[in-house]
ModelCIF file with pLDDT and N, C-alpha, C, O atoms, coordinates in Angstrom:
data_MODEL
#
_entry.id   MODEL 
#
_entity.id                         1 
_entity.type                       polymer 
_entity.pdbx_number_of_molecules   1 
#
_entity_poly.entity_id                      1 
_entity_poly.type                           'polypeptide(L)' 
_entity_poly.nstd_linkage                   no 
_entity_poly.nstd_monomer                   no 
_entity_poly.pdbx_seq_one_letter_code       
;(UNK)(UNK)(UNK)(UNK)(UNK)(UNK)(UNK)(UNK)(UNK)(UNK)(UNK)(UNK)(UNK)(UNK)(UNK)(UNK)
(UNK)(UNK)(UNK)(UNK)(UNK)(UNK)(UNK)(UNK)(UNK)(UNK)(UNK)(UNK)(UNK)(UNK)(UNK)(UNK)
(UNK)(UNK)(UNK)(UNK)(UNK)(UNK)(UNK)(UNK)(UNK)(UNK)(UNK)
;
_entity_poly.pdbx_seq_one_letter_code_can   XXXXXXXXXXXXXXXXXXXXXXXXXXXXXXXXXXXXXXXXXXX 
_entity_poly.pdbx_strand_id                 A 
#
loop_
_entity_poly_seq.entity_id 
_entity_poly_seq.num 
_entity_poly_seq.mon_id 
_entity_poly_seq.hetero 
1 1  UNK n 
1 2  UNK n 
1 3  UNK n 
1 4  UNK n 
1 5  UNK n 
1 6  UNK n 
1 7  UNK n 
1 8  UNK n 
1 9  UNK n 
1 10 UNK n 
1 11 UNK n 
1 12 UNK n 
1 13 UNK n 
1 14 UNK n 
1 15 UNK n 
1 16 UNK n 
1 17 UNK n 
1 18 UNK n 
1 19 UNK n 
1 20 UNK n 
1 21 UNK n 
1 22 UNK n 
1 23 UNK n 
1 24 UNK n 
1 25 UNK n 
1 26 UNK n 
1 27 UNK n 
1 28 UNK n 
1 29 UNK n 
1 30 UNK n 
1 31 UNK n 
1 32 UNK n 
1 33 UNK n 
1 34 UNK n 
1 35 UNK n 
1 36 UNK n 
1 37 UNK n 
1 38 UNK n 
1 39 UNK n 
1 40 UNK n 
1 41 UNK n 
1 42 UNK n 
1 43 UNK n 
#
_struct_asym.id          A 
_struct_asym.entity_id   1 
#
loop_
_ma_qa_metric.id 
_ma_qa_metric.mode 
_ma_qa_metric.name 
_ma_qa_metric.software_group_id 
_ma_qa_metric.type 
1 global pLDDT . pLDDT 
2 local  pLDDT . pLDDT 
#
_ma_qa_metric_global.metric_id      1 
_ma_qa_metric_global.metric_value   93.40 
_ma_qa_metric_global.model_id       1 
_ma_qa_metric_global.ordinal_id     1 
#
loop_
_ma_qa_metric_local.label_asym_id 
_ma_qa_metric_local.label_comp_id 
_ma_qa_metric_local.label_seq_id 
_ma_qa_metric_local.metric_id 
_ma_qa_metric_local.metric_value 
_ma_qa_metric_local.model_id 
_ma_qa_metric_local.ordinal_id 
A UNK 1  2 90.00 1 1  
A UNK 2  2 91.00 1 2  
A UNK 3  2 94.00 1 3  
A UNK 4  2 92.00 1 4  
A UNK 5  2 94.00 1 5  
A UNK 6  2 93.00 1 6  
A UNK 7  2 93.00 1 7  
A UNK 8  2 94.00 1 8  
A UNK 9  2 93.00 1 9  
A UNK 10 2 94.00 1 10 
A UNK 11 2 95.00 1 11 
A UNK 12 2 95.00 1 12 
A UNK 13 2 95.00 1 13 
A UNK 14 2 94.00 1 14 
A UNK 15 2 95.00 1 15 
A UNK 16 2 94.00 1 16 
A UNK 17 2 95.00 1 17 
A UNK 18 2 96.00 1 18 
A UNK 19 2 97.00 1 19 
A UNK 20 2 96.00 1 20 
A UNK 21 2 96.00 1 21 
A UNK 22 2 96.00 1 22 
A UNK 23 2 97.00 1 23 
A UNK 24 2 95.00 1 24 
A UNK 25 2 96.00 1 25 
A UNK 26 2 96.00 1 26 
A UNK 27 2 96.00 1 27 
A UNK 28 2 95.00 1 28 
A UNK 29 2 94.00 1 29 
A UNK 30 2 94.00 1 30 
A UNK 31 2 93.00 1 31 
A UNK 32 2 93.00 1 32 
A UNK 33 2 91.00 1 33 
A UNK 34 2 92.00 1 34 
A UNK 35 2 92.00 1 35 
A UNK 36 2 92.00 1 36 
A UNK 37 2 89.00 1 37 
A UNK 38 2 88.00 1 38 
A UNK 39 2 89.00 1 39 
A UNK 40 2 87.00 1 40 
A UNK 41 2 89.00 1 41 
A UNK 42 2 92.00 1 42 
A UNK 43 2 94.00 1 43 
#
loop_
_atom_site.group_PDB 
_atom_site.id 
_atom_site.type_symbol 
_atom_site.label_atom_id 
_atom_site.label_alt_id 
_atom_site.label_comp_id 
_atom_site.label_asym_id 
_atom_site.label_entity_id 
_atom_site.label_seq_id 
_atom_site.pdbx_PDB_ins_code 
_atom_site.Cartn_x 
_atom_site.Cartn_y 
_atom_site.Cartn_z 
_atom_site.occupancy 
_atom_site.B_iso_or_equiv 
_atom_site.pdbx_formal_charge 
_atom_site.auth_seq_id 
_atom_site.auth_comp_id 
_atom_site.auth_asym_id 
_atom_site.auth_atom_id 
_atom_site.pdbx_PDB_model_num 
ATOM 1   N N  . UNK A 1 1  ? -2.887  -11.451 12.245  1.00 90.00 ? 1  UNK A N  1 
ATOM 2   C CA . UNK A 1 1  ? -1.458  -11.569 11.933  1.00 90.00 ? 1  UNK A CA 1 
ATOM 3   C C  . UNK A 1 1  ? -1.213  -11.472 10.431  1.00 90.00 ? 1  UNK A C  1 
ATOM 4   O O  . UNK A 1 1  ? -0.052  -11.371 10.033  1.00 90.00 ? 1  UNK A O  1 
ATOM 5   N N  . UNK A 1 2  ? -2.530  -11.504 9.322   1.00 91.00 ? 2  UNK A N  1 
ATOM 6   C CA . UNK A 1 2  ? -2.186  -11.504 8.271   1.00 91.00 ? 2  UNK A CA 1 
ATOM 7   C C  . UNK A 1 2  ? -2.508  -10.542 7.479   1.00 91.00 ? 2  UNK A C  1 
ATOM 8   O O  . UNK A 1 2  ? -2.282  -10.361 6.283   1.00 91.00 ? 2  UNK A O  1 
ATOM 9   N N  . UNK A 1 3  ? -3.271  -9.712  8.557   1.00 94.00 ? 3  UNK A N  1 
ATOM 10  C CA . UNK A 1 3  ? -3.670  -8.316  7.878   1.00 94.00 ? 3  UNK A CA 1 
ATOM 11  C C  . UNK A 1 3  ? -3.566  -7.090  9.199   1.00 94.00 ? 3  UNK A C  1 
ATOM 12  O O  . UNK A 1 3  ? -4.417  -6.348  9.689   1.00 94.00 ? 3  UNK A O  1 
ATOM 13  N N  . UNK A 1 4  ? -2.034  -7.309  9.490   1.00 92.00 ? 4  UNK A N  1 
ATOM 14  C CA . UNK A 1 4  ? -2.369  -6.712  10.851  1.00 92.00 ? 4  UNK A CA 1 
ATOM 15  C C  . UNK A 1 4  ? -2.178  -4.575  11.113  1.00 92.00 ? 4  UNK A C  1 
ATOM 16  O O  . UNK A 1 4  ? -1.736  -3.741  11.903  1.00 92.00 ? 4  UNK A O  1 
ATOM 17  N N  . UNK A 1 5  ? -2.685  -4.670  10.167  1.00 94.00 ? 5  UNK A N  1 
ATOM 18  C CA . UNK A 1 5  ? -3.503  -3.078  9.462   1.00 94.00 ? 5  UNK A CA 1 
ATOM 19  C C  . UNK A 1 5  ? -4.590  -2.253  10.652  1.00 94.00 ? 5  UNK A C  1 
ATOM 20  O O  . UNK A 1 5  ? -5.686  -1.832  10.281  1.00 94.00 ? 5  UNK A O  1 
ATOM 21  N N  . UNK A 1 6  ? -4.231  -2.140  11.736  1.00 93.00 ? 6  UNK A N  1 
ATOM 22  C CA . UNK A 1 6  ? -4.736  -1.377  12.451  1.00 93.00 ? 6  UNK A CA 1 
ATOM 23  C C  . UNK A 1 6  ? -5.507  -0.124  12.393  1.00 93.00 ? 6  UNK A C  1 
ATOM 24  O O  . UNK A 1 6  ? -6.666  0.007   12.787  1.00 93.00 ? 6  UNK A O  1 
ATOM 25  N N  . UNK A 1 7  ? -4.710  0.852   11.829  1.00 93.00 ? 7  UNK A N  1 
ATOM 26  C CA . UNK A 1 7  ? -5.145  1.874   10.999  1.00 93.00 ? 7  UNK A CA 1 
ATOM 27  C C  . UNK A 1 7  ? -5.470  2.034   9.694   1.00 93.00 ? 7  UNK A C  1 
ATOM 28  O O  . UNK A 1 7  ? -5.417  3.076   9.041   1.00 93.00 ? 7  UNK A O  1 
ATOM 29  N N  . UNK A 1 8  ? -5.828  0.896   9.326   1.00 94.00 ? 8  UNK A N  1 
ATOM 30  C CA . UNK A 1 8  ? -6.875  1.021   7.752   1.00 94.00 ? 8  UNK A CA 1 
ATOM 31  C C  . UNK A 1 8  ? -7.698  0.962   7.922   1.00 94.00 ? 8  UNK A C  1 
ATOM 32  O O  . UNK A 1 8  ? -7.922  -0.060  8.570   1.00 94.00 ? 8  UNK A O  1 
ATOM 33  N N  . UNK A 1 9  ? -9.029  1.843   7.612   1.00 93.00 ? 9  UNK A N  1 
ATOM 34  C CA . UNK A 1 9  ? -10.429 0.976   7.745   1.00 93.00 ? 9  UNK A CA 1 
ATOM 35  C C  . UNK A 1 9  ? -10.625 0.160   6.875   1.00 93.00 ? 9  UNK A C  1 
ATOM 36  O O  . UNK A 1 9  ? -11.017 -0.925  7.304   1.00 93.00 ? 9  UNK A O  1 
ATOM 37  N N  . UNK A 1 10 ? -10.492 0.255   5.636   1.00 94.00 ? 10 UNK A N  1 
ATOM 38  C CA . UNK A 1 10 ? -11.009 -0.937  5.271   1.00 94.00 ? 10 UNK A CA 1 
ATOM 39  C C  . UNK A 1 10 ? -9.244  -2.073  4.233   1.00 94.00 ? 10 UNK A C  1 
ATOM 40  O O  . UNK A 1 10 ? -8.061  -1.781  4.058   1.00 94.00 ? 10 UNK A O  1 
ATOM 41  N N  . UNK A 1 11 ? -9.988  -3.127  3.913   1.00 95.00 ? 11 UNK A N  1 
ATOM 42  C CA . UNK A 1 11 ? -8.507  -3.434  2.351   1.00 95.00 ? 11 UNK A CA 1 
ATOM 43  C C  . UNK A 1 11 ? -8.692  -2.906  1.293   1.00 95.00 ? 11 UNK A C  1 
ATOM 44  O O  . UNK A 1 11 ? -9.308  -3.282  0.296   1.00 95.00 ? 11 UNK A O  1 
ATOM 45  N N  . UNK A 1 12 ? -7.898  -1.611  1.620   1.00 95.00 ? 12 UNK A N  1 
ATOM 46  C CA . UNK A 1 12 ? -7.687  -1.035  0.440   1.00 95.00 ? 12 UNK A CA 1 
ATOM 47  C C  . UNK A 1 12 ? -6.225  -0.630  0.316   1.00 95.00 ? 12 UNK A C  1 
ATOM 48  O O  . UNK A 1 12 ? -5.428  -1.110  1.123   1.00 95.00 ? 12 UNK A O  1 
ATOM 49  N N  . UNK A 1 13 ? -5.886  0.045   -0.439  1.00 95.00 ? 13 UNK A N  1 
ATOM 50  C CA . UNK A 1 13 ? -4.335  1.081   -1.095  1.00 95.00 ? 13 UNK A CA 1 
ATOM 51  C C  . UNK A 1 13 ? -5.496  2.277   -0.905  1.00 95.00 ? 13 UNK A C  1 
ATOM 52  O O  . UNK A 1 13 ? -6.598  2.418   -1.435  1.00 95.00 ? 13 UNK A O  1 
ATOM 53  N N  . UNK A 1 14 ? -4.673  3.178   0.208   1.00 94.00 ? 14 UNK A N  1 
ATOM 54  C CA . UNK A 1 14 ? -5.124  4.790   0.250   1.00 94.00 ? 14 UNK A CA 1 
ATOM 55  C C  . UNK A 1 14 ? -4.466  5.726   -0.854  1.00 94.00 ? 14 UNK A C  1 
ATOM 56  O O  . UNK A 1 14 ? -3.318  5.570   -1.268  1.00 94.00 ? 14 UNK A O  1 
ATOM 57  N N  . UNK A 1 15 ? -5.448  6.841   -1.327  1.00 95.00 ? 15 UNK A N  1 
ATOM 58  C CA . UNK A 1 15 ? -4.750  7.014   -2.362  1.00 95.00 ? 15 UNK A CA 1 
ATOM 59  C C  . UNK A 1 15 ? -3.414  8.010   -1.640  1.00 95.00 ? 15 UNK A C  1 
ATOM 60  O O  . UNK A 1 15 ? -3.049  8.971   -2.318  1.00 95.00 ? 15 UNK A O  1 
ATOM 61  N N  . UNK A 1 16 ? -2.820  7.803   -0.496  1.00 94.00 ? 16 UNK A N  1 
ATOM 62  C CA . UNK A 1 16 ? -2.103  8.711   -0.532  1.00 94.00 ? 16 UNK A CA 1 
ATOM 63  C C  . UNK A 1 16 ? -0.587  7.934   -1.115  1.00 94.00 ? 16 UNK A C  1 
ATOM 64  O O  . UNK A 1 16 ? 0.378   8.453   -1.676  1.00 94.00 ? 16 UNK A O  1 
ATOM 65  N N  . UNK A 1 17 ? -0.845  6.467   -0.717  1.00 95.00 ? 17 UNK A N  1 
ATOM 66  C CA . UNK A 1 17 ? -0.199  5.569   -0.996  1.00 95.00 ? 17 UNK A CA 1 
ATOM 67  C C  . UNK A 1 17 ? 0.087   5.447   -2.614  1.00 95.00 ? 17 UNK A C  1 
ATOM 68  O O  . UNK A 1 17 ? 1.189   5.132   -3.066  1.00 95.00 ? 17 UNK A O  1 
ATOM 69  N N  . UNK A 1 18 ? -0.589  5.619   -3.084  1.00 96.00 ? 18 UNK A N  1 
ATOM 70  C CA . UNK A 1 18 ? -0.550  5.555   -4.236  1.00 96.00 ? 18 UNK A CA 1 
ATOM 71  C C  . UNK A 1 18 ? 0.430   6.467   -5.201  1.00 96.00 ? 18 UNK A C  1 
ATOM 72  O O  . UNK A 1 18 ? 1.271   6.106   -6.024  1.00 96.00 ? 18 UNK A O  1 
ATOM 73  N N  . UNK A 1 19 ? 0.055   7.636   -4.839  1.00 97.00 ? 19 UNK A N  1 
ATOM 74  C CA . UNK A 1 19 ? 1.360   8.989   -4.917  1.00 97.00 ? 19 UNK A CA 1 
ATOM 75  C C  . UNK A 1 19 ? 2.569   8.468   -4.496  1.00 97.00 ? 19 UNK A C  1 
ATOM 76  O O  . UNK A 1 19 ? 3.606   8.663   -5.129  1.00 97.00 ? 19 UNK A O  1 
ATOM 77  N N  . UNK A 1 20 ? 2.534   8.038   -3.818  1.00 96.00 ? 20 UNK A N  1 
ATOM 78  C CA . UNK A 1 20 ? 3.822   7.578   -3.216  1.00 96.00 ? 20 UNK A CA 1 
ATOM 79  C C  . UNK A 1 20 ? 4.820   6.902   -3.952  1.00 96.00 ? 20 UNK A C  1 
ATOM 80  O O  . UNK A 1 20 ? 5.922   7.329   -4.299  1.00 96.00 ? 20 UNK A O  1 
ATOM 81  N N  . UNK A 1 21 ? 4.275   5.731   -4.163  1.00 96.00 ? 21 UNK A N  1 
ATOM 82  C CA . UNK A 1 21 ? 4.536   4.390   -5.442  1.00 96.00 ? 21 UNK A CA 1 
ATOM 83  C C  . UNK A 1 21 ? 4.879   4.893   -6.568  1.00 96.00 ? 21 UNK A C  1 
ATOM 84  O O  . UNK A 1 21 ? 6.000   4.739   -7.054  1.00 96.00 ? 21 UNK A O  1 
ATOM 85  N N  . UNK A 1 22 ? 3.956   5.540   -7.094  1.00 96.00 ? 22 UNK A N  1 
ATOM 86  C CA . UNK A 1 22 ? 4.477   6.514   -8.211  1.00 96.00 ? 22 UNK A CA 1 
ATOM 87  C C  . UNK A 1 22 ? 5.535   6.914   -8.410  1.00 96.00 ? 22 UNK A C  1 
ATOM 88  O O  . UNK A 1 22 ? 6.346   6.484   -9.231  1.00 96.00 ? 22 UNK A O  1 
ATOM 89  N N  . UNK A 1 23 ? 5.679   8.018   -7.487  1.00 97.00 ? 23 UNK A N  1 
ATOM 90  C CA . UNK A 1 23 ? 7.148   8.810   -7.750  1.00 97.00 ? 23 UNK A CA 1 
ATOM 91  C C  . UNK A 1 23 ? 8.410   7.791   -6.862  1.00 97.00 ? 23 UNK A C  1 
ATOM 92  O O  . UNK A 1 23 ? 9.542   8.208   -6.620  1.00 97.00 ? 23 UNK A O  1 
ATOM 93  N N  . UNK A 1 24 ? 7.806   6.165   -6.406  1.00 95.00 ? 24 UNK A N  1 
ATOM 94  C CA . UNK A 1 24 ? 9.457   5.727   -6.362  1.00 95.00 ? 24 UNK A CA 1 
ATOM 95  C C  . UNK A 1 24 ? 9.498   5.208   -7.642  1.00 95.00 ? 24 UNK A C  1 
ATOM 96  O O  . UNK A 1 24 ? 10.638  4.894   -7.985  1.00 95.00 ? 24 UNK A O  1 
ATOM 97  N N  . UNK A 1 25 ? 8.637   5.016   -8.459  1.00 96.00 ? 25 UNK A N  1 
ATOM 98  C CA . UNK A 1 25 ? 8.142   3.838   -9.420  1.00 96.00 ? 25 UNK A CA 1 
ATOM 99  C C  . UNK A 1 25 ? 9.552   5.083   -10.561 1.00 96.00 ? 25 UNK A C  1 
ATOM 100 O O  . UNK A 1 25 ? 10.733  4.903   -10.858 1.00 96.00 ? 25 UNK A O  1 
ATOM 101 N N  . UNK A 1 26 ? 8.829   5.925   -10.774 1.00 96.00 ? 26 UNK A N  1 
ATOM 102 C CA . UNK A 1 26 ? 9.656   7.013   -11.785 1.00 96.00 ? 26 UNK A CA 1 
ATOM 103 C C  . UNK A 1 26 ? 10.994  7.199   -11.315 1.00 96.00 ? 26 UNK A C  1 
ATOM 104 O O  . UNK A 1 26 ? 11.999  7.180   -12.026 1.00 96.00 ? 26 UNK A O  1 
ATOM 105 N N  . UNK A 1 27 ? 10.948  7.405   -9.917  1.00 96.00 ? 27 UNK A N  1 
ATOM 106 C CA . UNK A 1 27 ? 12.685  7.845   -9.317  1.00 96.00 ? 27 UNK A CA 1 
ATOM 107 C C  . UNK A 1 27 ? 13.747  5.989   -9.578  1.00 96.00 ? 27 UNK A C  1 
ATOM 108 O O  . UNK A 1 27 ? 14.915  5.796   -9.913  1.00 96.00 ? 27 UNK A O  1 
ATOM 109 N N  . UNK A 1 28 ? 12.746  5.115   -9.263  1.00 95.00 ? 28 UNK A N  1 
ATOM 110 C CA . UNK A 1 28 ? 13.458  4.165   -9.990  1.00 95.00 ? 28 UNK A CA 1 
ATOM 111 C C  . UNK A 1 28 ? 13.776  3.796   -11.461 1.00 95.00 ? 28 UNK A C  1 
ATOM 112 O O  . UNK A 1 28 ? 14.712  3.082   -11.821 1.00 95.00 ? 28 UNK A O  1 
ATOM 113 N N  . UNK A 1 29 ? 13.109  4.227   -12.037 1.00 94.00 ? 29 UNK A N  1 
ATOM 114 C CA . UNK A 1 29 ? 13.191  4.391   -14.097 1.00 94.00 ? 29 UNK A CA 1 
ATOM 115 C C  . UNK A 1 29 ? 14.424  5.256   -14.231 1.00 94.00 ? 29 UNK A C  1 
ATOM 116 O O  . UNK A 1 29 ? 15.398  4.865   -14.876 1.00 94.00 ? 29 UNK A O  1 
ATOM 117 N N  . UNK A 1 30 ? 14.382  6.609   -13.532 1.00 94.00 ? 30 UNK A N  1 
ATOM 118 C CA . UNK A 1 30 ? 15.163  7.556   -13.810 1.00 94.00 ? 30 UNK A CA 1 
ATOM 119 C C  . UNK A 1 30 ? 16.449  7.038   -13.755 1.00 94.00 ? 30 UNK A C  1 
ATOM 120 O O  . UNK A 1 30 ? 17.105  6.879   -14.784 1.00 94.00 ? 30 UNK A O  1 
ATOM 121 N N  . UNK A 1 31 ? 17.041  6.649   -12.209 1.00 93.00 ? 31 UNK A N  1 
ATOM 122 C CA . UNK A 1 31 ? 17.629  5.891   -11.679 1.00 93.00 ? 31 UNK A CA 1 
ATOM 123 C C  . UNK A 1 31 ? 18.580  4.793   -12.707 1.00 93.00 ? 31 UNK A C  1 
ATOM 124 O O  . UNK A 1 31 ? 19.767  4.987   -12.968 1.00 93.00 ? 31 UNK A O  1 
ATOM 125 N N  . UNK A 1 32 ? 17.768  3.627   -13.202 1.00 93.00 ? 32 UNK A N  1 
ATOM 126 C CA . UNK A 1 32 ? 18.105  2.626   -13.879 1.00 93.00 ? 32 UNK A CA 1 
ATOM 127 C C  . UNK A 1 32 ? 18.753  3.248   -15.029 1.00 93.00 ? 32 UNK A C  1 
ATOM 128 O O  . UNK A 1 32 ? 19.913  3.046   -15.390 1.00 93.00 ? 32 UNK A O  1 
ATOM 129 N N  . UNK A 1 33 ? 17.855  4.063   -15.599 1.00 91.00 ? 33 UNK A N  1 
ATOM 130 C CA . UNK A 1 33 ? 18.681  4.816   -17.142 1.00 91.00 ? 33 UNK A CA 1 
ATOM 131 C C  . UNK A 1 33 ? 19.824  5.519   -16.983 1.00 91.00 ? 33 UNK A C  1 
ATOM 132 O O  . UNK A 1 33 ? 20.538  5.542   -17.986 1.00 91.00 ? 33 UNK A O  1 
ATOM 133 N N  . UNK A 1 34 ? 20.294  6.209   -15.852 1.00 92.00 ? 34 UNK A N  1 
ATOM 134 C CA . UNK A 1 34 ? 21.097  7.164   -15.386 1.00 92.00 ? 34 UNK A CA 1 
ATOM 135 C C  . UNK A 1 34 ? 22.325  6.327   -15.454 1.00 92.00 ? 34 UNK A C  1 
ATOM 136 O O  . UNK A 1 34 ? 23.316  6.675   -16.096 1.00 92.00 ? 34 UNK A O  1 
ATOM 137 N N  . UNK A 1 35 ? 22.222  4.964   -14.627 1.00 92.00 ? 35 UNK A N  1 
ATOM 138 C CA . UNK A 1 35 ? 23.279  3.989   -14.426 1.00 92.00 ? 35 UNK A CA 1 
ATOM 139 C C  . UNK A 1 35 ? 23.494  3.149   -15.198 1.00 92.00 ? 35 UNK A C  1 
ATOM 140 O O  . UNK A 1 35 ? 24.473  2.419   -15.047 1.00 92.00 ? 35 UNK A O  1 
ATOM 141 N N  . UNK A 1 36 ? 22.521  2.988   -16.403 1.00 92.00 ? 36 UNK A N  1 
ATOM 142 C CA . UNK A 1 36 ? 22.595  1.761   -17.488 1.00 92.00 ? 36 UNK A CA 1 
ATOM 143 C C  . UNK A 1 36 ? 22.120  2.608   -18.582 1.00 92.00 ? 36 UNK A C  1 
ATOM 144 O O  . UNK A 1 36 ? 21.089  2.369   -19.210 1.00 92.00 ? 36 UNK A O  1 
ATOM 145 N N  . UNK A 1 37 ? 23.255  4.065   -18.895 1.00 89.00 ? 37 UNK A N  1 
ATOM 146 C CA . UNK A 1 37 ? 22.914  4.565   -20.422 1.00 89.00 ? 37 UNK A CA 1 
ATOM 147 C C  . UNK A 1 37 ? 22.615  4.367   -21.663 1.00 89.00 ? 37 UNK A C  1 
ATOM 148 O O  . UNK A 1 37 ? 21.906  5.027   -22.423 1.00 89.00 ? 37 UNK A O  1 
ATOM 149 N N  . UNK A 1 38 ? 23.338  3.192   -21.854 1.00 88.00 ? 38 UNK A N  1 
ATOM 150 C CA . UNK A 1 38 ? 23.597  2.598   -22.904 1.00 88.00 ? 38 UNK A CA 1 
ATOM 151 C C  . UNK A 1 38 ? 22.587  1.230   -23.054 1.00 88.00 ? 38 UNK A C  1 
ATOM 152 O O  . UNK A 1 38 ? 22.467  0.776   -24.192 1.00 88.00 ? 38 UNK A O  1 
ATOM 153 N N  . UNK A 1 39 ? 21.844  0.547   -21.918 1.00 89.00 ? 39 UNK A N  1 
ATOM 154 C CA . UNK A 1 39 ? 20.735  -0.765  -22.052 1.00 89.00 ? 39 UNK A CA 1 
ATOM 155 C C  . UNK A 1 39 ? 19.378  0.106   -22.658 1.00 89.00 ? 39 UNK A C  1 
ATOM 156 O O  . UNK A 1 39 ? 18.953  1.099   -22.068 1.00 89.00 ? 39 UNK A O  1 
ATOM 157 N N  . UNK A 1 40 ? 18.844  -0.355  -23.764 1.00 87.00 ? 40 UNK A N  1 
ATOM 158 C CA . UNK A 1 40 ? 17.704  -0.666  -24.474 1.00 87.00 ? 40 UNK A CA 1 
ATOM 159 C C  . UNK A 1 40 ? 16.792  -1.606  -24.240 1.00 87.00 ? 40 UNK A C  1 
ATOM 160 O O  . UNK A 1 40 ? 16.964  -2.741  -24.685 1.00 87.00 ? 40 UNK A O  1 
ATOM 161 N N  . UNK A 1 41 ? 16.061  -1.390  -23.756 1.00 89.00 ? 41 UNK A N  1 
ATOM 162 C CA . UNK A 1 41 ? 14.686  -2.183  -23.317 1.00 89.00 ? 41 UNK A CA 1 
ATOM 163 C C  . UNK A 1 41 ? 14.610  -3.079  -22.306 1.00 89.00 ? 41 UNK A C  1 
ATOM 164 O O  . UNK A 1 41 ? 15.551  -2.912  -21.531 1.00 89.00 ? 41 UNK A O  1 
ATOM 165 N N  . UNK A 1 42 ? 13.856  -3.997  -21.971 1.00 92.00 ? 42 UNK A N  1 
ATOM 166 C CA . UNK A 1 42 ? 14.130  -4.431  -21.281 1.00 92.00 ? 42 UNK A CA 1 
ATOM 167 C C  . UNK A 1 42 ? 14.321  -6.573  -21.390 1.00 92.00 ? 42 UNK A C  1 
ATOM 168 O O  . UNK A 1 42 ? 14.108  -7.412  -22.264 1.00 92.00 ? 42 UNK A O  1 
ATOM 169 N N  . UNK A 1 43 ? 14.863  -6.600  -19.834 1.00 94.00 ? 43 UNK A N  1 
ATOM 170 C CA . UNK A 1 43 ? 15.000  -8.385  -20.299 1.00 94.00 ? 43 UNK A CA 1 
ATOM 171 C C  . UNK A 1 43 ? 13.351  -8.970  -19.031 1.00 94.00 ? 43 UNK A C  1 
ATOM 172 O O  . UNK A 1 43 ? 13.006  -10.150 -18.973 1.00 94.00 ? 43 UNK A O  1 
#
């Protein structure tokens, strides 16, 4: 129930997963700047 990962073989992050994360990781940066032009750095 706490790793209920059926289709993983082992505990890991696949790297397909990883690609993934990425480009929400950037589409969220993009995102934030797009809507908050004017905020400088961060809090």
């Amino acid at each position: 129930d706490d790793w209920p990962y059926l289709y993983l073989k082992d505990r890991n992050i696949p790297f397909s997963y990883w690609i993934v994360l990425v480009i929400v990781l950037i589409i969220a940066w993009i995102s934030t700047r797009k809507v908050f032009p004017r905020v400088k750095g961060m809090n």
